[in-house]
C-alpha atoms as a PDB file:
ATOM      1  CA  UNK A   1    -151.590 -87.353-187.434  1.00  0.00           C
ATOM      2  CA  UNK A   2    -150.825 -86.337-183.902  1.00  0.00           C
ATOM      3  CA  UNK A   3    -149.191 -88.423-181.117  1.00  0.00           C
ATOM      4  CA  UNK A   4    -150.818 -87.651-177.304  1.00  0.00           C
ATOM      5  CA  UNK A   5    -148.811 -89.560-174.550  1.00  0.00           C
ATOM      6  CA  UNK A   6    -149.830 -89.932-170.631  1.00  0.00           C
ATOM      7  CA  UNK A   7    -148.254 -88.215-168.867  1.00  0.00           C
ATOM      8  CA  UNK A   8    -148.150 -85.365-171.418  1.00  0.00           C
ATOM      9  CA  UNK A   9    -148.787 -81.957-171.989  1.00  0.00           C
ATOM     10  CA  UNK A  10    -152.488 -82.708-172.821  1.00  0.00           C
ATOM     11  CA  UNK A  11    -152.853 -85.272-170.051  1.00  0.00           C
ATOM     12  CA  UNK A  12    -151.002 -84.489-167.125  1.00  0.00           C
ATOM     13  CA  UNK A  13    -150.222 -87.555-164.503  1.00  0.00           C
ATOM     14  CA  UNK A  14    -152.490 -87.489-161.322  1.00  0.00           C
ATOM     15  CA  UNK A  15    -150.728 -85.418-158.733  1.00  0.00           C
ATOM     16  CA  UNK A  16    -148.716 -86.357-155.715  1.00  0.00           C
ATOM     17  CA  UNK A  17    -149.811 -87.360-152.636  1.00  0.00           C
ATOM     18  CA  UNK A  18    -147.421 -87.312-149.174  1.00  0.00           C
ATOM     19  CA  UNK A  19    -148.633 -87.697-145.913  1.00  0.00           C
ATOM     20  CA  UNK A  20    -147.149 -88.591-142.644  1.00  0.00           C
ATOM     21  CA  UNK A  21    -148.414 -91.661-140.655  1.00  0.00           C
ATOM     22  CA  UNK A  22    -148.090 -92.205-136.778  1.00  0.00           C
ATOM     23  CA  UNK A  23    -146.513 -95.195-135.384  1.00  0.00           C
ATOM     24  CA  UNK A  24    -148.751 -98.036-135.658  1.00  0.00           C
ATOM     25  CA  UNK A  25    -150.085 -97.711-139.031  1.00  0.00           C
ATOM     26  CA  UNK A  26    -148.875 -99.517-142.121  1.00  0.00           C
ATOM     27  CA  UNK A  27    -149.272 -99.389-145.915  1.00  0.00           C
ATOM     28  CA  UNK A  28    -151.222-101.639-147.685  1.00  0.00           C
ATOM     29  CA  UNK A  29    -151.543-102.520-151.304  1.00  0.00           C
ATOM     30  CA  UNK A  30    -154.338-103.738-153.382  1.00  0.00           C
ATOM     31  CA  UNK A  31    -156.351-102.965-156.371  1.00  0.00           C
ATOM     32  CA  UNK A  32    -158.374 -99.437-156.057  1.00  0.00           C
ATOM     33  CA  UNK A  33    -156.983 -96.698-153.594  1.00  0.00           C
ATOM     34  CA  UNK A  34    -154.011 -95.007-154.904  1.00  0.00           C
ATOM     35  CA  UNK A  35    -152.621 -95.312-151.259  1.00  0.00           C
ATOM     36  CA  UNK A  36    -154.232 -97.419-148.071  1.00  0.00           C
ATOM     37  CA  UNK A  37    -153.058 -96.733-144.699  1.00  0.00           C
ATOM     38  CA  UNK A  38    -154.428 -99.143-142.033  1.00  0.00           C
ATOM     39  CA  UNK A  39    -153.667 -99.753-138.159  1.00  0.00           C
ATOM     40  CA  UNK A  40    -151.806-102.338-136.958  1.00  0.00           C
ATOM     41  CA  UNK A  41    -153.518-103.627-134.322  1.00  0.00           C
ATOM     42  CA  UNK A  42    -156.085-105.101-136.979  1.00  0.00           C
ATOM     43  CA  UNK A  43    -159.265-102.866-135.495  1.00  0.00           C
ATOM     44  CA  UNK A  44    -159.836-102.128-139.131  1.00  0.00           C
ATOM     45  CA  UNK A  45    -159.097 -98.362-138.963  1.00  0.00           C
ATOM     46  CA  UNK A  46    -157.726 -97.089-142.740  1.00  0.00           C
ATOM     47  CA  UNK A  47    -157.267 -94.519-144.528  1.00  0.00           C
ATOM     48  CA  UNK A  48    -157.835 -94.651-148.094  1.00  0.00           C
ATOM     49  CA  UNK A  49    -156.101 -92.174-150.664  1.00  0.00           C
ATOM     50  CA  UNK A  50    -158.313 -92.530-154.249  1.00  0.00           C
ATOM     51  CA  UNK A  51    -157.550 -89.796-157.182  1.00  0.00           C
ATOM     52  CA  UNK A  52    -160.419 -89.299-159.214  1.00  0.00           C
ATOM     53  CA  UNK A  53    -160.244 -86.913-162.898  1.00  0.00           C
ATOM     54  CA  UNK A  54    -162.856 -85.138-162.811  1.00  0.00           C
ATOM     55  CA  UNK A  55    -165.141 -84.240-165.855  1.00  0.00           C
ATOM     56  CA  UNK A  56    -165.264 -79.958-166.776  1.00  0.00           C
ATOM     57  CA  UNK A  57    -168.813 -79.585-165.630  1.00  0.00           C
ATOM     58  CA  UNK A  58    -167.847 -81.826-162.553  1.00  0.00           C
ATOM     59  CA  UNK A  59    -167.541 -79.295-158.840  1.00  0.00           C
ATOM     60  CA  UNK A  60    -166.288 -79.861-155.661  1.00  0.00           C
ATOM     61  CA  UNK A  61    -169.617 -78.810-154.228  1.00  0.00           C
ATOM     62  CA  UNK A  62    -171.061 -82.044-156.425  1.00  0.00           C
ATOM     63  CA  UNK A  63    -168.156 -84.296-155.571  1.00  0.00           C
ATOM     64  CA  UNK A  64    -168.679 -83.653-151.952  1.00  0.00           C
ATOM     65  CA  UNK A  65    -173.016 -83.743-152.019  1.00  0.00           C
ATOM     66  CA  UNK A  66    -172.460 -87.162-154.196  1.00  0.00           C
ATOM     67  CA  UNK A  67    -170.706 -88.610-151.102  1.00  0.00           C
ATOM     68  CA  UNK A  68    -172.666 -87.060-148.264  1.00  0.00           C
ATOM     69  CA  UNK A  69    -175.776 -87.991-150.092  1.00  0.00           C
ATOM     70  CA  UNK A  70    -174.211 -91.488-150.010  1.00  0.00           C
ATOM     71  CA  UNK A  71    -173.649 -91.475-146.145  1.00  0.00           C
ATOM     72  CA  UNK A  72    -176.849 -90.263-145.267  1.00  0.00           C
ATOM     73  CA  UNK A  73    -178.969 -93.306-146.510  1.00  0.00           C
ATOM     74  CA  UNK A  74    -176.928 -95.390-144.340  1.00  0.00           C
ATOM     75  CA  UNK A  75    -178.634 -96.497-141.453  1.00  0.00           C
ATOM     76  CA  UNK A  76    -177.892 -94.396-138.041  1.00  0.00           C
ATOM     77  CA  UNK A  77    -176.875 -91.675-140.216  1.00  0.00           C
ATOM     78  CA  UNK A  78    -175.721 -88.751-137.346  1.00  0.00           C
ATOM     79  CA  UNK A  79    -173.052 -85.987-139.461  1.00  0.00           C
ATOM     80  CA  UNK A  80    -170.319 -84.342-136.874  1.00  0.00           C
ATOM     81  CA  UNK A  81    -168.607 -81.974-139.236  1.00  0.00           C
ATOM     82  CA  UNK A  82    -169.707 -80.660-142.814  1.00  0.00           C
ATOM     83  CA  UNK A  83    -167.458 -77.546-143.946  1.00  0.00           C
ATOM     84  CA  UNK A  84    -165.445 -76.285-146.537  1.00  0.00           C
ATOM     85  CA  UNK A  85    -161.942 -77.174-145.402  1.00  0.00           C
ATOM     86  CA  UNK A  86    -158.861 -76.470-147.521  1.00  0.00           C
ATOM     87  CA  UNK A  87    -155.878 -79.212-148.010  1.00  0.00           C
ATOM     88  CA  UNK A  88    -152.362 -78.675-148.956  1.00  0.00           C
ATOM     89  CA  UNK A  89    -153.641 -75.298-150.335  1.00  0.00           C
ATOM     90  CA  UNK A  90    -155.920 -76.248-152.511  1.00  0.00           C
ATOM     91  CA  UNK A  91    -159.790 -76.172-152.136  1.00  0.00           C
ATOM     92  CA  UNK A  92    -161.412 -78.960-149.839  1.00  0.00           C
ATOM     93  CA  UNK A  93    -164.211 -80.036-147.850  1.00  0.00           C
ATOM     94  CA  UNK A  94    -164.214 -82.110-144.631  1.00  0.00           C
ATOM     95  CA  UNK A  95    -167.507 -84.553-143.448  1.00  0.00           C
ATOM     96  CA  UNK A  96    -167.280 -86.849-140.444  1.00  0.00           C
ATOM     97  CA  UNK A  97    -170.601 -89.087-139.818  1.00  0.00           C
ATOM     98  CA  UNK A  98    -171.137 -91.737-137.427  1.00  0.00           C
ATOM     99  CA  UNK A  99    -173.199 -94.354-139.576  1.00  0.00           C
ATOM    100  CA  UNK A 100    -174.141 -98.212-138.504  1.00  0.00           C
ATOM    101  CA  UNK A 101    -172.496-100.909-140.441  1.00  0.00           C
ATOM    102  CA  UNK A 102    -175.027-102.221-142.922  1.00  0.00           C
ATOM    103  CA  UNK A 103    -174.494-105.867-143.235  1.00  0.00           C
ATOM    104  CA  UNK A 104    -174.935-105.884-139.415  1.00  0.00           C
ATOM    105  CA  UNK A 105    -172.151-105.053-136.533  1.00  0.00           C
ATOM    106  CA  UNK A 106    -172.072-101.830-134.743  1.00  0.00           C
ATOM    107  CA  UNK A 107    -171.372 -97.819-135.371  1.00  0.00           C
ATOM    108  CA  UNK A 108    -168.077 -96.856-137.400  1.00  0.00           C
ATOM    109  CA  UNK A 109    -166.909 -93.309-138.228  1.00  0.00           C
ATOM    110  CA  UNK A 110    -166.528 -92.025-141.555  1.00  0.00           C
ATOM    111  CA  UNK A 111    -164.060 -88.651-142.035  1.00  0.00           C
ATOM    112  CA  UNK A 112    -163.691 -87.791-145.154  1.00  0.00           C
ATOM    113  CA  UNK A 113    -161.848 -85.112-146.965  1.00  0.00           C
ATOM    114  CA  UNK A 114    -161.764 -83.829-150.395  1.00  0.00           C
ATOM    115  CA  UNK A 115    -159.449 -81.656-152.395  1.00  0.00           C
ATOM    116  CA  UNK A 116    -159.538 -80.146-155.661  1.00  0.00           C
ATOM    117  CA  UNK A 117    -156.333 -80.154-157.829  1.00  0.00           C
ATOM    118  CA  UNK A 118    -156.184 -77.721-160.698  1.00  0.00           C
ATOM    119  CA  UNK A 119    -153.211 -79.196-163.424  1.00  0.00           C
ATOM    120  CA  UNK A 120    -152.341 -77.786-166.445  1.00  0.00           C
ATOM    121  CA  UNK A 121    -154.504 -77.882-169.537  1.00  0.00           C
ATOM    122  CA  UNK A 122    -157.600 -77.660-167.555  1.00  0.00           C
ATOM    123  CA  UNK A 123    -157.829 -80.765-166.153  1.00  0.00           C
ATOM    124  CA  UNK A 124    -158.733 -81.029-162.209  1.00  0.00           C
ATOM    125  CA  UNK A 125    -158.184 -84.189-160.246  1.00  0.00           C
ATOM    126  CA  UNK A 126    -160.499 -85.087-156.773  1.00  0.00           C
ATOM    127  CA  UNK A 127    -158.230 -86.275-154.627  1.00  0.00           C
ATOM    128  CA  UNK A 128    -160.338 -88.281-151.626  1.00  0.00           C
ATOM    129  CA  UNK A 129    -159.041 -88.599-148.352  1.00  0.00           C
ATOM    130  CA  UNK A 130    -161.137 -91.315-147.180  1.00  0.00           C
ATOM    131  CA  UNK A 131    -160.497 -92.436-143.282  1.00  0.00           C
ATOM    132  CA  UNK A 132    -162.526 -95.348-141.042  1.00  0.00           C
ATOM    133  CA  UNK A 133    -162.965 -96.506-137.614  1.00  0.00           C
ATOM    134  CA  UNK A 134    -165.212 -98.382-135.595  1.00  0.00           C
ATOM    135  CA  UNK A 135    -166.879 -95.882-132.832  1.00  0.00           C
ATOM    136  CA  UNK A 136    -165.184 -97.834-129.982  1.00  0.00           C
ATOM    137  CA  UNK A 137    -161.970 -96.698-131.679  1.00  0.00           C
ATOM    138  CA  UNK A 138    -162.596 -93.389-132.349  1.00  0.00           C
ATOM    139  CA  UNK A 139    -161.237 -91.698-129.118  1.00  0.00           C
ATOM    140  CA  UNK A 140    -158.016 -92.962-129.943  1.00  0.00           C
ATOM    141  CA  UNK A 141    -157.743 -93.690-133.867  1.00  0.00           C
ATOM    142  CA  UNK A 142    -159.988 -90.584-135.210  1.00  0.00           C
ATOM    143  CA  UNK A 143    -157.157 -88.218-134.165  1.00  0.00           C
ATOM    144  CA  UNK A 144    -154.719 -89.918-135.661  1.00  0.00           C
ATOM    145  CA  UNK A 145    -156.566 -90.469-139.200  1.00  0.00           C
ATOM    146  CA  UNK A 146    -157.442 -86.452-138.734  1.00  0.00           C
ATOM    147  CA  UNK A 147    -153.336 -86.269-138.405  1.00  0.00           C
ATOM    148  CA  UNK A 148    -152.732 -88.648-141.763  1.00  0.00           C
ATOM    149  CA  UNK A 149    -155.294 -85.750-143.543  1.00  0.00           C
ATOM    150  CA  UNK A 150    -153.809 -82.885-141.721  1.00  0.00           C
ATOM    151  CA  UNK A 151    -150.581 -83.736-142.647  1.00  0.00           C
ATOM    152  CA  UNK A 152    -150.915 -84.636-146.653  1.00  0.00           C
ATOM    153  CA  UNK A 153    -149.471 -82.800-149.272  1.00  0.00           C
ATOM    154  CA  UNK A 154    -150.462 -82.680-152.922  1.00  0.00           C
ATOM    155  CA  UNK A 155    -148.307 -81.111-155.553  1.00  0.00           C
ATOM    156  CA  UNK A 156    -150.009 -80.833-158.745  1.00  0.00           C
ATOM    157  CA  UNK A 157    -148.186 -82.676-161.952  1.00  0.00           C
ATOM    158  CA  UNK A 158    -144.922 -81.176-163.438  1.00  0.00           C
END
């Protein structure tokens, strides 16, 4: 009989996430992200940190169509960037999309990055960088959420 623990050799912890926040934004804690930045001023502007293992056969390139295929049936669909965008040294991609709230309300901005962790044993983690405004913020907010992604670093599991 054999004993496998997590975090283990076999199953190595999800890796480690840092980034630097601007003045104004706060953490927040709840069930789902591994980390949730939001603004202060209560606009609604986040950023969302969720680590995702990934299956063998699973890609970036699928990880990253899954979620622009997502965006795109959203009403007032209109991409701004789509490009293959390292983070913290590891392989990324970046999309930003302007998309209409569907429940009703007006345009928000959607800029997302992705980043693939190689651990040990194999096993790769997606670790999504997942950042929101409202289009009336984004002048002001969607530099600073491009900042929080700009600024993360991800160390893969000891």
């Amino acid at each position: 009989m054999t004993t496998y623990t997590y975090p283990g050799p076999d199953f190595p912890g999800p890796p480690s996430v840092e980034l630097t926040a601007e003045d104004g934004w706060q953490p927040s804690h709840g069930l789902g992200p591994a980390m949730t930045m939001e603004r202060s001023d209560d606009g609604g502007a986040k950023l969302e940190v969720v680590v995702t293992r990934l299956r063998d056969w699973e890609t970036l390139d699928e990880a990253a169509m899954k979620i622009a295929g997502a965006l795109e049936k959203l009403p007032g669909y209109r991409e701004l960037v789509r490009d293959a965008d390292p983070v913290s040294g590891f392989d990324g991609f970046r999309l930003e999309a302007q998309v209409r709230n569907p429940a009703g309300g007006g345009a928000f901005l959607q800029l997302i990055r992705y980043a693939l962790v190689q651990q040990r044993a194999g096993v790769r983690d997606l670790v999504q960088l997942m950042g929101s405004c409202t289009a009336a913020q984004a002048t002001l907010v969607a530099p600073e959420i491009r900042a929080m992604q700009d600024s993360v670093v991800l160390l893969a599991a000891d």
